[in-house]
N, C-alpha and C. Protein backbone atom coordinates (compact mmCIF):
# COMPACT_ATOMS: atom_id res chain seq x y z
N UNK A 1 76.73 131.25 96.55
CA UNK A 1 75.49 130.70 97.04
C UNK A 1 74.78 131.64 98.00
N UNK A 2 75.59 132.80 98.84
CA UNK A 2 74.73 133.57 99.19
C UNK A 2 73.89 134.24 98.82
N UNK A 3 72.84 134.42 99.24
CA UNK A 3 71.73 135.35 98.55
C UNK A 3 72.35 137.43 98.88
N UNK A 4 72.23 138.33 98.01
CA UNK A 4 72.43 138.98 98.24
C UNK A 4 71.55 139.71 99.45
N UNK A 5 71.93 141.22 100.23
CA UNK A 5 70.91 141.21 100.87
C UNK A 5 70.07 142.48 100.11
N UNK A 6 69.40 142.72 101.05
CA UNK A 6 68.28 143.61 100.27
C UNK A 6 66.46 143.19 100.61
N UNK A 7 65.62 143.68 100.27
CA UNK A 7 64.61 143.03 99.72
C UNK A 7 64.39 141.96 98.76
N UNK A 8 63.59 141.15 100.03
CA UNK A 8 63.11 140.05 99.15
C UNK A 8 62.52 140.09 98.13
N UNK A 9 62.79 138.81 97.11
CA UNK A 9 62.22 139.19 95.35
C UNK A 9 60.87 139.47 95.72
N UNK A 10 60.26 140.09 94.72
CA UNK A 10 58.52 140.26 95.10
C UNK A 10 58.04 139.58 93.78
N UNK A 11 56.82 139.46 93.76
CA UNK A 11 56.24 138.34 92.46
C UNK A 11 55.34 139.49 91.70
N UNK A 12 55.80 139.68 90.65
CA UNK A 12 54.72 140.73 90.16
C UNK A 12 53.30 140.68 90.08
N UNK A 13 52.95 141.80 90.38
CA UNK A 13 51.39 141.43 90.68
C UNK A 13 50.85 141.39 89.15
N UNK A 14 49.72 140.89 88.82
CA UNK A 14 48.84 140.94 87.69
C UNK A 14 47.62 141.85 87.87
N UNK A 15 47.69 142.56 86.68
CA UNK A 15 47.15 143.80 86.38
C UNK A 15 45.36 143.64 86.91
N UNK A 16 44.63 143.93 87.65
CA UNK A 16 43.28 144.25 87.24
C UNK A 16 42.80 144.24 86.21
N UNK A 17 42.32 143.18 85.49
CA UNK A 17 41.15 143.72 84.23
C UNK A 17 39.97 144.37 84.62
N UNK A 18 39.20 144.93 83.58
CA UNK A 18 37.68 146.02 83.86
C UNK A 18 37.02 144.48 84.36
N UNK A 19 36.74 143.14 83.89
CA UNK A 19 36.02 142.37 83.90
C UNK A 19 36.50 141.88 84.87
N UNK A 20 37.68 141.64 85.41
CA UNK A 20 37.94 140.68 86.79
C UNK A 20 37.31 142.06 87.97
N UNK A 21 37.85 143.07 87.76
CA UNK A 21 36.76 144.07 88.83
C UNK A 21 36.06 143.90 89.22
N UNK A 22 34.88 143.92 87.80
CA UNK A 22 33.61 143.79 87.84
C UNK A 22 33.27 142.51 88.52
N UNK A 23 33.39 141.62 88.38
CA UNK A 23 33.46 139.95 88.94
C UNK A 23 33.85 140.38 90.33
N UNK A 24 35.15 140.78 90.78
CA UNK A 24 34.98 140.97 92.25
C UNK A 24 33.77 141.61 92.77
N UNK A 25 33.87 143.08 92.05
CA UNK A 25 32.68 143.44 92.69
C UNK A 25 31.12 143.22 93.08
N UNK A 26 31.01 142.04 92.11
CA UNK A 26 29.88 141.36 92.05
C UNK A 26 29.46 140.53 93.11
N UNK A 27 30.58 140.05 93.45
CA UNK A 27 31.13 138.70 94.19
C UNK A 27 30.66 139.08 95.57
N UNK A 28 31.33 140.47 95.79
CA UNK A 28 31.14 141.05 97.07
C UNK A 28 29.77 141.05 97.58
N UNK A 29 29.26 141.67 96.60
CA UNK A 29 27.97 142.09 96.65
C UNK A 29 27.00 140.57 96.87
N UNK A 30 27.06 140.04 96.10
CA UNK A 30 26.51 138.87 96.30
C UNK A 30 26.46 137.90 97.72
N UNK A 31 27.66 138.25 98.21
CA UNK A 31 27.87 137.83 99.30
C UNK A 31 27.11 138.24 100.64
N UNK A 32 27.13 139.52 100.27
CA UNK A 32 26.26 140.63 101.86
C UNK A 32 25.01 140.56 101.10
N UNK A 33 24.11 140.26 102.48
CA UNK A 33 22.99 139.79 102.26
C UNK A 33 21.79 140.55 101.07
N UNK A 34 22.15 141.50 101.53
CA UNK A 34 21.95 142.71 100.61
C UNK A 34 21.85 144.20 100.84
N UNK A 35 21.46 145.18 101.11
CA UNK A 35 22.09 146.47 101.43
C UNK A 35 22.23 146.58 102.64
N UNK A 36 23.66 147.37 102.96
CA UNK A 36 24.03 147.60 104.23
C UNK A 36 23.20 148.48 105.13
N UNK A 37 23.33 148.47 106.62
CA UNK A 37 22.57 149.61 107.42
C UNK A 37 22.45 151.03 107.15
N UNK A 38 23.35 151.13 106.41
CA UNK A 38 23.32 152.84 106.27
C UNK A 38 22.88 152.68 105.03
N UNK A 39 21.74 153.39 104.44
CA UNK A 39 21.99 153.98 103.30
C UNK A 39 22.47 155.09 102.42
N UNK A 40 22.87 155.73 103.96
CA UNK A 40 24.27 156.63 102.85
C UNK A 40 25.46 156.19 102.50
N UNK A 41 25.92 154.28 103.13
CA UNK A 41 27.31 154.60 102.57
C UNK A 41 26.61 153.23 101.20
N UNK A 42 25.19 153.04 101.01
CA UNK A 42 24.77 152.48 99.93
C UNK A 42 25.16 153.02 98.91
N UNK A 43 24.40 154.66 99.05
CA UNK A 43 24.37 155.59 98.17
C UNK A 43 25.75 155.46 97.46
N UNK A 44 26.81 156.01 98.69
CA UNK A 44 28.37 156.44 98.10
C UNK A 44 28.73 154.92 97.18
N UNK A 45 28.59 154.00 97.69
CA UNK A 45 29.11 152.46 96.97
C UNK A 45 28.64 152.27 95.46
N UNK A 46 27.46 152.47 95.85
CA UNK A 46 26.38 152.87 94.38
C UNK A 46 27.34 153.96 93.24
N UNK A 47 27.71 155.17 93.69
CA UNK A 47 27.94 156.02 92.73
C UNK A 47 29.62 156.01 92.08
N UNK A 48 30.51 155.52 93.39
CA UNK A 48 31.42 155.25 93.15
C UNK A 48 31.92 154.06 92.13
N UNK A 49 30.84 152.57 92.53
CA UNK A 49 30.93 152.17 90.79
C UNK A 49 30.54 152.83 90.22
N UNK A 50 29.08 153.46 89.92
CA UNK A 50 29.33 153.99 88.48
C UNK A 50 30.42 154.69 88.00
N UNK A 51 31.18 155.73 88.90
CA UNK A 51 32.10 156.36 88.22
C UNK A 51 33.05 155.32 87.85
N UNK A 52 33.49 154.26 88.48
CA UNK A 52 34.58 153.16 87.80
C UNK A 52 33.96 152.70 86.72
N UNK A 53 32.81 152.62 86.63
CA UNK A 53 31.98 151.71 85.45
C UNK A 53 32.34 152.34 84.26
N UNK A 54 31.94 154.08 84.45
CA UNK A 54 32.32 155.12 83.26
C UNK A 54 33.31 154.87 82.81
N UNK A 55 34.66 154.83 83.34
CA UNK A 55 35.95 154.85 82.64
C UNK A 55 36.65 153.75 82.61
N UNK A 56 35.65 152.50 82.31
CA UNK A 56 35.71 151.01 82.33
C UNK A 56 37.25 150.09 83.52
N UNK A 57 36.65 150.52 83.99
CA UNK A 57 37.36 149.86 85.63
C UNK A 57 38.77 150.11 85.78
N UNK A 58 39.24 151.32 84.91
CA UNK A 58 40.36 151.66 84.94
C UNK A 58 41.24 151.48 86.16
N UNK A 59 42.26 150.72 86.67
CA UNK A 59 42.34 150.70 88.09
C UNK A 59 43.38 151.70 88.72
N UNK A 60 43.31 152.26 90.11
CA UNK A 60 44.26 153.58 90.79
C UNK A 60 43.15 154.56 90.73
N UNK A 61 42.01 154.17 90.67
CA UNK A 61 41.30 155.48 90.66
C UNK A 61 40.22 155.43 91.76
N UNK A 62 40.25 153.93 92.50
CA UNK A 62 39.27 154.08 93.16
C UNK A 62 38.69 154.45 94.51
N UNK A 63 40.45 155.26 94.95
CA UNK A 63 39.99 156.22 96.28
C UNK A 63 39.29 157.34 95.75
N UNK A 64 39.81 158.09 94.42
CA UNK A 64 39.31 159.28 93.82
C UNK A 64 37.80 159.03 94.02
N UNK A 65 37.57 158.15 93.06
CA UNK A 65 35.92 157.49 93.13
C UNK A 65 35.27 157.08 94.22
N UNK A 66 35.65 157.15 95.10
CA UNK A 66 34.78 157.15 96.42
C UNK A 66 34.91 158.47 96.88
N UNK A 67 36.25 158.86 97.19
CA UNK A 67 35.81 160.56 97.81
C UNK A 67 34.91 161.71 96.62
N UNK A 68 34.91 161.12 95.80
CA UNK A 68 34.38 162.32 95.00
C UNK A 68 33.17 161.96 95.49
N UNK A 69 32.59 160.50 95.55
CA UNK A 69 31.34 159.88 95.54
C UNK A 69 30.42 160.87 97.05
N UNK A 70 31.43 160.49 97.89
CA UNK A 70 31.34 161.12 99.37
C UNK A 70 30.68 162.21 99.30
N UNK A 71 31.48 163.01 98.64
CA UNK A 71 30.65 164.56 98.25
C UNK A 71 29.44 165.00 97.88
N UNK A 72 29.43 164.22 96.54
CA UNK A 72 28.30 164.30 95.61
C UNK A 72 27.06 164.05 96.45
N UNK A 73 27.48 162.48 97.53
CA UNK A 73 26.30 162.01 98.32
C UNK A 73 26.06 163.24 99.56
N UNK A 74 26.90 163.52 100.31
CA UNK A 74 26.93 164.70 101.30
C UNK A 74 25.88 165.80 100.51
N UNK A 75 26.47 166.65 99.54
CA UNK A 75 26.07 167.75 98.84
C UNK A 75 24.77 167.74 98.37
N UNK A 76 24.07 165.98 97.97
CA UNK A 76 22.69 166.14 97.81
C UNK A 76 22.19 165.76 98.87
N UNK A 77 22.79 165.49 99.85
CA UNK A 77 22.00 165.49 101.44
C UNK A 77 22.16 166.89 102.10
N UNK A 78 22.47 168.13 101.61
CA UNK A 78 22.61 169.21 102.16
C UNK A 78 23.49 169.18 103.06
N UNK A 79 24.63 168.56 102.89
CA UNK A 79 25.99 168.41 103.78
C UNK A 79 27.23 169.25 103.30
């Protein structure tokens, strides 16, 4: 009847679909009133979905997709 020790069981998580993403991300958005104070971190939010959008919400990619985003936005601000 003892439980062994160790880590506790964990519950497997369920995968991200492209469409439950998208739905969060929507969700979010919908929520804030509508664009944030900065419009450079608009810009970066903006480009970083698209790049998730491109490779249909593939998920683990979406620090890549923001720092790349970072750049792209920096680099056409002459940063």
């Amino acid at each position: 009847m003892a439980k062994s020790k160790g880590t506790p069981e964990q519950q497997p998580q369920a995968e991200a679909t492209p469409q439950a993403t998208a739905d969060a991300v929507q969700a979010t958005a919908a929520e804030s009133p509508s664009a944030s104070a900065d419009p450079q971190q608009d810009a970066i939010a903006r480009l970083a979905y698209q790049k998730a959008e491109q490779r249909g919400f593939e998920p683990g990619h979406e620090m890549d997709d923001w720092l790349d985003a970072e750049r792209e936005v920096a680099s056409a601000q002459g940063g």
